[in-house]
Protein backbone atom coordinates (compact mmCIF):
# COMPACT_ATOMS: atom_id res chain seq x y z
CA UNK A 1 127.43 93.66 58.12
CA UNK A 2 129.34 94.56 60.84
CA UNK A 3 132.61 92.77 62.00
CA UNK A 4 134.13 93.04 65.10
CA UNK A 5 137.35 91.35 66.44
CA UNK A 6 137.13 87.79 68.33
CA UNK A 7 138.34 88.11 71.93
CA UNK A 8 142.17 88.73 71.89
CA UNK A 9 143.02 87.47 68.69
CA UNK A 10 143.24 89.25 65.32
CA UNK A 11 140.71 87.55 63.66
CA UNK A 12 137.71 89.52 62.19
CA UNK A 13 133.88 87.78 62.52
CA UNK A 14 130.99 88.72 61.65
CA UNK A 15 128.25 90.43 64.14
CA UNK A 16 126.08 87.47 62.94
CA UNK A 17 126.93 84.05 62.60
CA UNK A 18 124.89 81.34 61.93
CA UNK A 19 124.40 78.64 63.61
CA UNK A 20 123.93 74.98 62.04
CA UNK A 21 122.44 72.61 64.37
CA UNK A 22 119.79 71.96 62.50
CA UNK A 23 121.56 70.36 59.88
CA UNK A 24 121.32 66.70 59.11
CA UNK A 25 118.23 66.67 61.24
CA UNK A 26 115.69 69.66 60.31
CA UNK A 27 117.71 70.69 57.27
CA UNK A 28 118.82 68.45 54.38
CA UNK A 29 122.52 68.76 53.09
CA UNK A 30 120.66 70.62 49.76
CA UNK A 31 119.15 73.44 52.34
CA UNK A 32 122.07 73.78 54.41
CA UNK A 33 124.30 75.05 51.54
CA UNK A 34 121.00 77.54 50.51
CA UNK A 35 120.72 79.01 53.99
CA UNK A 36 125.01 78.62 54.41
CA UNK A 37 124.85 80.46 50.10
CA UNK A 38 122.89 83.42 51.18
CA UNK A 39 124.21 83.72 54.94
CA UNK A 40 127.96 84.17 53.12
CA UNK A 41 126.56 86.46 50.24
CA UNK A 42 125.23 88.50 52.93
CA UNK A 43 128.36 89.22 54.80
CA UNK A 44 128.49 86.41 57.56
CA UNK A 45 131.83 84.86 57.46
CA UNK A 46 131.22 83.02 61.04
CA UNK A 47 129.93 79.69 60.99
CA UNK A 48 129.35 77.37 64.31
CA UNK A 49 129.22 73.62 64.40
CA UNK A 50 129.85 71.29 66.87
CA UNK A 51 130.81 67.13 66.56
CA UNK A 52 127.25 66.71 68.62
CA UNK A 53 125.28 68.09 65.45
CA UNK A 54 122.83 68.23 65.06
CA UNK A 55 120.47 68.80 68.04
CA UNK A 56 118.71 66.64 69.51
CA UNK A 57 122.02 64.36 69.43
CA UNK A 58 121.29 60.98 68.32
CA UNK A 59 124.18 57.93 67.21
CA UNK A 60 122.32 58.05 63.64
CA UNK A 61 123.12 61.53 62.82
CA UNK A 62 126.07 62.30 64.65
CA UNK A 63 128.61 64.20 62.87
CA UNK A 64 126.21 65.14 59.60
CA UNK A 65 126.43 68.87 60.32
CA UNK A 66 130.01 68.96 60.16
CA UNK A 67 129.71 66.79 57.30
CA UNK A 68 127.35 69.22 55.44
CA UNK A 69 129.31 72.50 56.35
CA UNK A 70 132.61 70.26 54.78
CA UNK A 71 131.03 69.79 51.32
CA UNK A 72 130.22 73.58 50.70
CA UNK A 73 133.48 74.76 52.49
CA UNK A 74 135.47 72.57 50.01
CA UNK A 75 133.83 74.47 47.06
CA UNK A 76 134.70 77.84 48.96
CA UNK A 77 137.96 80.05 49.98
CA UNK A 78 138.58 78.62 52.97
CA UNK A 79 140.30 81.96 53.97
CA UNK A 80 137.31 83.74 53.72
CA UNK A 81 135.39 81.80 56.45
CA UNK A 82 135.93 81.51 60.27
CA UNK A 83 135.18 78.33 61.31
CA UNK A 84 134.27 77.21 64.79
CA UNK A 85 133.68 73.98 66.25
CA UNK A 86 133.34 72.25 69.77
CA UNK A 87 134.81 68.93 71.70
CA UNK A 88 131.97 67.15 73.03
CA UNK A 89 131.79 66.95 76.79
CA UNK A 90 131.26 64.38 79.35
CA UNK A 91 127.87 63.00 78.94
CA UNK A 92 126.01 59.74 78.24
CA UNK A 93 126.65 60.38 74.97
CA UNK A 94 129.25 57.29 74.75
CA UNK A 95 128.73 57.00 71.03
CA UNK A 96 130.92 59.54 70.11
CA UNK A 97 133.86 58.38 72.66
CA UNK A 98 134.53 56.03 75.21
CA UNK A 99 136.22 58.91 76.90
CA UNK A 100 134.54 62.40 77.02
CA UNK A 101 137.40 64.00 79.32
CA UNK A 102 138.60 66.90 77.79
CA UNK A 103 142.12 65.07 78.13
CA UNK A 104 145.02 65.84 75.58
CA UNK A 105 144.47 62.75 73.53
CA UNK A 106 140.28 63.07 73.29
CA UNK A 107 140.50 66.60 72.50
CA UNK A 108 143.31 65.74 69.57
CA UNK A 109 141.40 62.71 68.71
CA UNK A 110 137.77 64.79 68.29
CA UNK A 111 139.90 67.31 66.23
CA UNK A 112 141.50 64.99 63.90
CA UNK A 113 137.67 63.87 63.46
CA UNK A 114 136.16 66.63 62.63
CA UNK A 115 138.82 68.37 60.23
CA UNK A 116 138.10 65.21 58.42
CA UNK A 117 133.79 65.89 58.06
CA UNK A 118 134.61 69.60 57.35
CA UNK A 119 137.31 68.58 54.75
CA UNK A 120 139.97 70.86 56.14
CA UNK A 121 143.23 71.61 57.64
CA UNK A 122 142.39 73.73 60.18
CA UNK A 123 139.95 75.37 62.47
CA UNK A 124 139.93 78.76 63.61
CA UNK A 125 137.87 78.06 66.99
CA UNK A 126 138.19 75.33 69.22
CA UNK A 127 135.46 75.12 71.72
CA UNK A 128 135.00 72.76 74.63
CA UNK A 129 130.96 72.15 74.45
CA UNK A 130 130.40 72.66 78.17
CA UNK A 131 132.53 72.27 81.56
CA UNK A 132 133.80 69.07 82.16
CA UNK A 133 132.80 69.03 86.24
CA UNK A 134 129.09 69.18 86.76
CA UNK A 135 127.89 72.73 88.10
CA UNK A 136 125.35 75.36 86.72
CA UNK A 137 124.80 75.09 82.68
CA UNK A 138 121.82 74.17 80.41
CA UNK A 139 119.20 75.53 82.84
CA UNK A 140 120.29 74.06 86.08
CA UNK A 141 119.26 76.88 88.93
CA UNK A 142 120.91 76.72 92.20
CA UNK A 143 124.13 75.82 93.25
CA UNK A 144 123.07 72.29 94.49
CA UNK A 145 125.26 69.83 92.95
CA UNK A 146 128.89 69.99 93.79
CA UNK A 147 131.06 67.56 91.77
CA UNK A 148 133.97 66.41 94.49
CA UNK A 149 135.02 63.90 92.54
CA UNK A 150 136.13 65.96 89.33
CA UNK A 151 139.59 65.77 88.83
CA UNK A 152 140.90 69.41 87.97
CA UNK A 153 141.92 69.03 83.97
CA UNK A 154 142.22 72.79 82.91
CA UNK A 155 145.98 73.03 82.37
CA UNK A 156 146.05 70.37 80.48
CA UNK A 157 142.84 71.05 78.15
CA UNK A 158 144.69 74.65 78.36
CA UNK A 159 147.85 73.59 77.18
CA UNK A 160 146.75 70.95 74.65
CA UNK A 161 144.95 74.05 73.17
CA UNK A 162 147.86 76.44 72.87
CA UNK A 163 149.65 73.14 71.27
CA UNK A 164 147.04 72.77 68.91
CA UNK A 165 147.67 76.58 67.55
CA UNK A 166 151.41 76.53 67.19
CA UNK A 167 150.70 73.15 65.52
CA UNK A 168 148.46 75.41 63.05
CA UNK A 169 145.38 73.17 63.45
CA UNK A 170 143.58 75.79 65.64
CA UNK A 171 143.53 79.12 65.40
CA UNK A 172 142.01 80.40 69.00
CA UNK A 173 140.32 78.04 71.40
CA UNK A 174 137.19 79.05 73.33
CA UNK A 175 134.90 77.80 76.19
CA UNK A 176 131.21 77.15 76.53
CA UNK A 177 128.24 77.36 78.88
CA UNK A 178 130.89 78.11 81.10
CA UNK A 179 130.80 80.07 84.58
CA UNK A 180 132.43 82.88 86.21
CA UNK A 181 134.59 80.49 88.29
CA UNK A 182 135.30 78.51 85.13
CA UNK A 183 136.46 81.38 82.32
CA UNK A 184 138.49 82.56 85.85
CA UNK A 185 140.20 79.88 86.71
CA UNK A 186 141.50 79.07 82.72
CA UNK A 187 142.75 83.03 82.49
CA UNK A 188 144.36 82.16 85.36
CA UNK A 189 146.09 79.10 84.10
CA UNK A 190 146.31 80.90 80.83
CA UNK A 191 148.38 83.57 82.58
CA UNK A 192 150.29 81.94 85.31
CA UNK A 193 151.93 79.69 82.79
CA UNK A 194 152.34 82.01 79.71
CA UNK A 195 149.63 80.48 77.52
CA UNK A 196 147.30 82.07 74.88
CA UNK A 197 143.68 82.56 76.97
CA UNK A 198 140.48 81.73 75.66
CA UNK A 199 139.44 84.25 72.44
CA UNK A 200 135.95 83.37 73.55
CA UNK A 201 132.42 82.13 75.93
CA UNK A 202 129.52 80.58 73.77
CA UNK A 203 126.61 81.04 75.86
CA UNK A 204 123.33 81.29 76.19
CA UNK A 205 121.98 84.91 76.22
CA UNK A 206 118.57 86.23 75.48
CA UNK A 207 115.60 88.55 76.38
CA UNK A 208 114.69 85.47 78.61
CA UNK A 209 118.13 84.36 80.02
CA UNK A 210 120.00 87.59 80.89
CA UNK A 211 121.74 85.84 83.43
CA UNK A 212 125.62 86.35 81.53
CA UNK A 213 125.44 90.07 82.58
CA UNK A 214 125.83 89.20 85.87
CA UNK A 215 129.53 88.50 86.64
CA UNK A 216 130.87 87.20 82.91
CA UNK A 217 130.15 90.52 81.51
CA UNK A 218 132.21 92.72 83.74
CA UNK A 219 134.61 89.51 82.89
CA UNK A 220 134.37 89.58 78.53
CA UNK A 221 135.06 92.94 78.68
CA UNK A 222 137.84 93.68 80.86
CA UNK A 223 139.45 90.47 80.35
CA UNK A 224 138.80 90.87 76.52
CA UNK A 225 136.72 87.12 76.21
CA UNK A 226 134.41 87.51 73.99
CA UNK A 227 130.65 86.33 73.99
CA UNK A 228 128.83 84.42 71.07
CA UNK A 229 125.72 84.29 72.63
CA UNK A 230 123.75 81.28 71.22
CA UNK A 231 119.48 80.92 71.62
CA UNK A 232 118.90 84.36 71.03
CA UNK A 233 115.77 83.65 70.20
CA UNK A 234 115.09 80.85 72.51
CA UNK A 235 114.44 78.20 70.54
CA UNK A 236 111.84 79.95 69.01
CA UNK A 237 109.87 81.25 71.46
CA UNK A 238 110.73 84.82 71.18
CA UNK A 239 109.82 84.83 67.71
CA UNK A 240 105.94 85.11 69.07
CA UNK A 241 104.50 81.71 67.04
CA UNK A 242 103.92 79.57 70.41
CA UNK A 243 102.63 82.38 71.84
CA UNK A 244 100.38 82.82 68.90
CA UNK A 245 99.37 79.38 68.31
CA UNK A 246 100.93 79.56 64.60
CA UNK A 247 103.92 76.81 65.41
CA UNK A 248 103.53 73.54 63.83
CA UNK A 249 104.23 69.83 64.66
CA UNK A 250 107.78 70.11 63.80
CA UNK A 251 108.93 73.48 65.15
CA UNK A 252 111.66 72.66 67.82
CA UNK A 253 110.04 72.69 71.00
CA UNK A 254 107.20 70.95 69.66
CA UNK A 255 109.52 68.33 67.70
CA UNK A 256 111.74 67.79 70.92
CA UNK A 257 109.77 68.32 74.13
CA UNK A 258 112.82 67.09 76.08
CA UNK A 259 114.24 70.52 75.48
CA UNK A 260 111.37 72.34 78.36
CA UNK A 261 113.52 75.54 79.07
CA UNK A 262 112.15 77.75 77.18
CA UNK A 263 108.73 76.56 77.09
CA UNK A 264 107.12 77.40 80.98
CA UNK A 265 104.44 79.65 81.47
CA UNK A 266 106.43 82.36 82.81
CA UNK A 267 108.75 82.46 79.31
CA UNK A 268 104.99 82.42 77.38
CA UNK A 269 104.18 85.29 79.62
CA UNK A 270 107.24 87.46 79.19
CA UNK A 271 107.47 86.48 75.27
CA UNK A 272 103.90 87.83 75.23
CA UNK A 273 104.88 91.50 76.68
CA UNK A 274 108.10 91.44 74.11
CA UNK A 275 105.57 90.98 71.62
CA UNK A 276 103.70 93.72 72.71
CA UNK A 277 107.09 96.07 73.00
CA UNK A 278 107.47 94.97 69.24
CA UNK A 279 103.85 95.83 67.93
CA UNK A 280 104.10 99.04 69.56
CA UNK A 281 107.31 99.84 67.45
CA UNK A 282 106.64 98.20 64.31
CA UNK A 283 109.42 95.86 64.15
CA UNK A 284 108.77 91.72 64.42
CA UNK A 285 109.15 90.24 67.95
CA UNK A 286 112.29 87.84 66.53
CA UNK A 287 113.97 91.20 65.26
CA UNK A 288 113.40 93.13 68.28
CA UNK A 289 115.00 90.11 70.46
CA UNK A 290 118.24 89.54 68.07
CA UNK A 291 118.45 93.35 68.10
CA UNK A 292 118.82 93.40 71.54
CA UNK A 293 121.42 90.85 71.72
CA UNK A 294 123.63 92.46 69.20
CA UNK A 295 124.18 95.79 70.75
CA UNK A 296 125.49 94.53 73.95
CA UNK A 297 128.68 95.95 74.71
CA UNK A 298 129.63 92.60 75.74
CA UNK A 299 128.49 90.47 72.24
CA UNK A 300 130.56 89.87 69.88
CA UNK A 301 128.73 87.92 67.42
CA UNK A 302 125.33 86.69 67.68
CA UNK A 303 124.20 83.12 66.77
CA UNK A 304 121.05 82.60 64.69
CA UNK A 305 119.54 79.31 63.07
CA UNK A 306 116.94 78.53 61.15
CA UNK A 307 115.04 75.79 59.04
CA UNK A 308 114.13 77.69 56.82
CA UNK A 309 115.41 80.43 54.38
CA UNK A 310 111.97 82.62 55.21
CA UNK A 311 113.56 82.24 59.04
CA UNK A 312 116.93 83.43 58.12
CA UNK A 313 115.85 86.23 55.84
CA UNK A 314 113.90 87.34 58.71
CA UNK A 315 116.62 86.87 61.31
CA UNK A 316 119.28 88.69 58.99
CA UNK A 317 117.56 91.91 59.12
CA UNK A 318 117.66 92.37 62.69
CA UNK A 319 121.04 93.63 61.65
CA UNK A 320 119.83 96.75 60.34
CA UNK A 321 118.02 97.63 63.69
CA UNK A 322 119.26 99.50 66.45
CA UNK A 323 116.79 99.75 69.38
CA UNK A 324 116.91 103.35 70.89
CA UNK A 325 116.65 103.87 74.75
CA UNK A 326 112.69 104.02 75.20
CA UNK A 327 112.36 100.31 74.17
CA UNK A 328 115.18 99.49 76.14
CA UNK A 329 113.46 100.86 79.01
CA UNK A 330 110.14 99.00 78.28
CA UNK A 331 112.51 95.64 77.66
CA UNK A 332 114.05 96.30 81.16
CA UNK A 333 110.70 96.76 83.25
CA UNK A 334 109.40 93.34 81.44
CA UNK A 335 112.67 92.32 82.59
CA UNK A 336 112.27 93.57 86.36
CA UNK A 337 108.30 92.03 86.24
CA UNK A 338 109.68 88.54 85.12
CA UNK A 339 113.39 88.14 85.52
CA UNK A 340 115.27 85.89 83.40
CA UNK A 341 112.44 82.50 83.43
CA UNK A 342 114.83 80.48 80.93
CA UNK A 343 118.43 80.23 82.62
């Protein structure tokens, strides 16, 4: 396993990290500490959770992830795992809080929360789940909505952050589905008033949503922000089985049809010609797309899930695959044919 540093901090994470979404509504508490066993005993110490999870949200289940990945990490040395969370965002999602501003006292208050599921002290990444003004994230295309009446919060969110480290509850604090305006203006802030900047962008970034090399690359690597780019499969359609026909009932875009983004005809049609790239070179289509994620100058660790520890053993060993130039040639003309269907 590789390990590569997180943004501007000195803390070490894994090129892989696994993602736990699933848990508490795909996974059981039982199969969340296999797949969270053998992710550890394979070298991942990076481990993502949210106070959302698990995906879809829902008022029933709210908080069980953290609650599952706070059982095993009791059992475990704490300082050999980085831990990352996220603040919920504003939303409907009024179950969680009355108030989803990422104000000091909701972001201390959804801290103080979820230390408590995951049974400990500290976090080492603090992530606010999505921008708190409405603009371009989960699939939106088009600059169309313009939110005038967004009151700007980031030197506050900022500042409560940097707070939260010297405090010692928070070891780095990171942003996600964020834009180029947004990681700007917090450096900015970050800089202007002598504050720790964000270590980190959790975004989405795929062989079907290449859309974070335009304008937040250039930015995560002369800026040193690091990506964790999450859906590198796409929900499961670059693993080939919906393009097959071999998904079942429960698989995720089956199980939640709410969830369309990766699931149009153009995505079926480019997942088809990955598929193709991957026969031709002997390597499975979910390897070949993870593969490509992780040797992005711009990655720094690369989220995978699963619901199942077939999934995950399958997932891991994209690890040990480095794709040389010729299939990154044949990945950029599908690219070129059918550019980035699943923003």
């Amino acid at each position: 396993m590789k390990y590569r540093e997180l943004g501007n901090t000195d803390i070490k994470v894994s090129a892989i990290c696994l993602g736990t979404m699933t848990f508490g509504e795909q996974n059981t508490e039982e199969e969340a500490h296999q797949q969270m066993d053998y992710a550890f005993d394979c070298g991942i110490n990076f481990m993502d959770v949210a106070e959302l999870y698990p995906i879809a949200p829902r008022k029933e289940t709210q908080g069980l992830t953290e609650q599952y990945v706070g059982t095993w990490l009791k059992n475990k040395n704490r300082d050999k795992i980085v831990l990352a969370t996220k603040v919920t965002g504003p939303s409907s999602l009024s179950y969680i809080d009355s108030d989803l501003r990422y104000n000091s006292k909701r972001i201390r208050r959804a801290l103080d929360q979820s230390l408590l599921r995951l049974q400990t002290s500290y976090v080492d990444l603090y992530q606010m789940h999505w921008p708190e003004r409405m603009t371009n994230f989960f699939g939106r295309r088009g600059y169309t909505v313009h939110d005038e009446k967004w009151e700007d919060s980031f030197l506050e969110s900022v500042s409560t952050m940097n707070d939260l480290i010297q405090e010692g509850k928070i070891r780095a604090f990171g942003l996600s589905n964020e834009t180029p305006w947004g990681l700007h203006r917090t450096l900015t802030l970050a800089t202007t008033h002598g504050l720790k900047p964000p270590a980190s962008v959790q975004n989405p970034y795929s062989l079907l949503n290449r859309l974070y090399e335009v304008g937040l690359a250039e930015m995560s690597i002369r800026e040193n922000v690091s990506l964790l780019a999450y859906s590198p499969l796409a929900m499961g359609m670059l693993s080939g089985k919906y393009v097959l026909g071999t998904d079942s009932p429960g698989d995720r875009l089956n199980r939640f049809k709410q969830y369309d983004r990766y699931n149009s005809e153009n995505c079926k049609t480019a997942t088809s010609m990955y598929m193709q790239i991957a026969k031709e070179h002997g390597v499975e289509p979910a390897q070949l797309a993870i593969a490509f994620v992780n040797q992005q100058p711009f990655v720094t660790s690369t989220i995978i899930g699963a619901t199942s520890m077939a999934q995950l053993q399958l997932n891991m060993a994209s690890t040990e695959i480095t794709l040389p130039r010729d299939i990154i040639r044949q990945i950029n003309e599908v690219q070129e044919h059918i550019p980035d269907p699943a923003p």
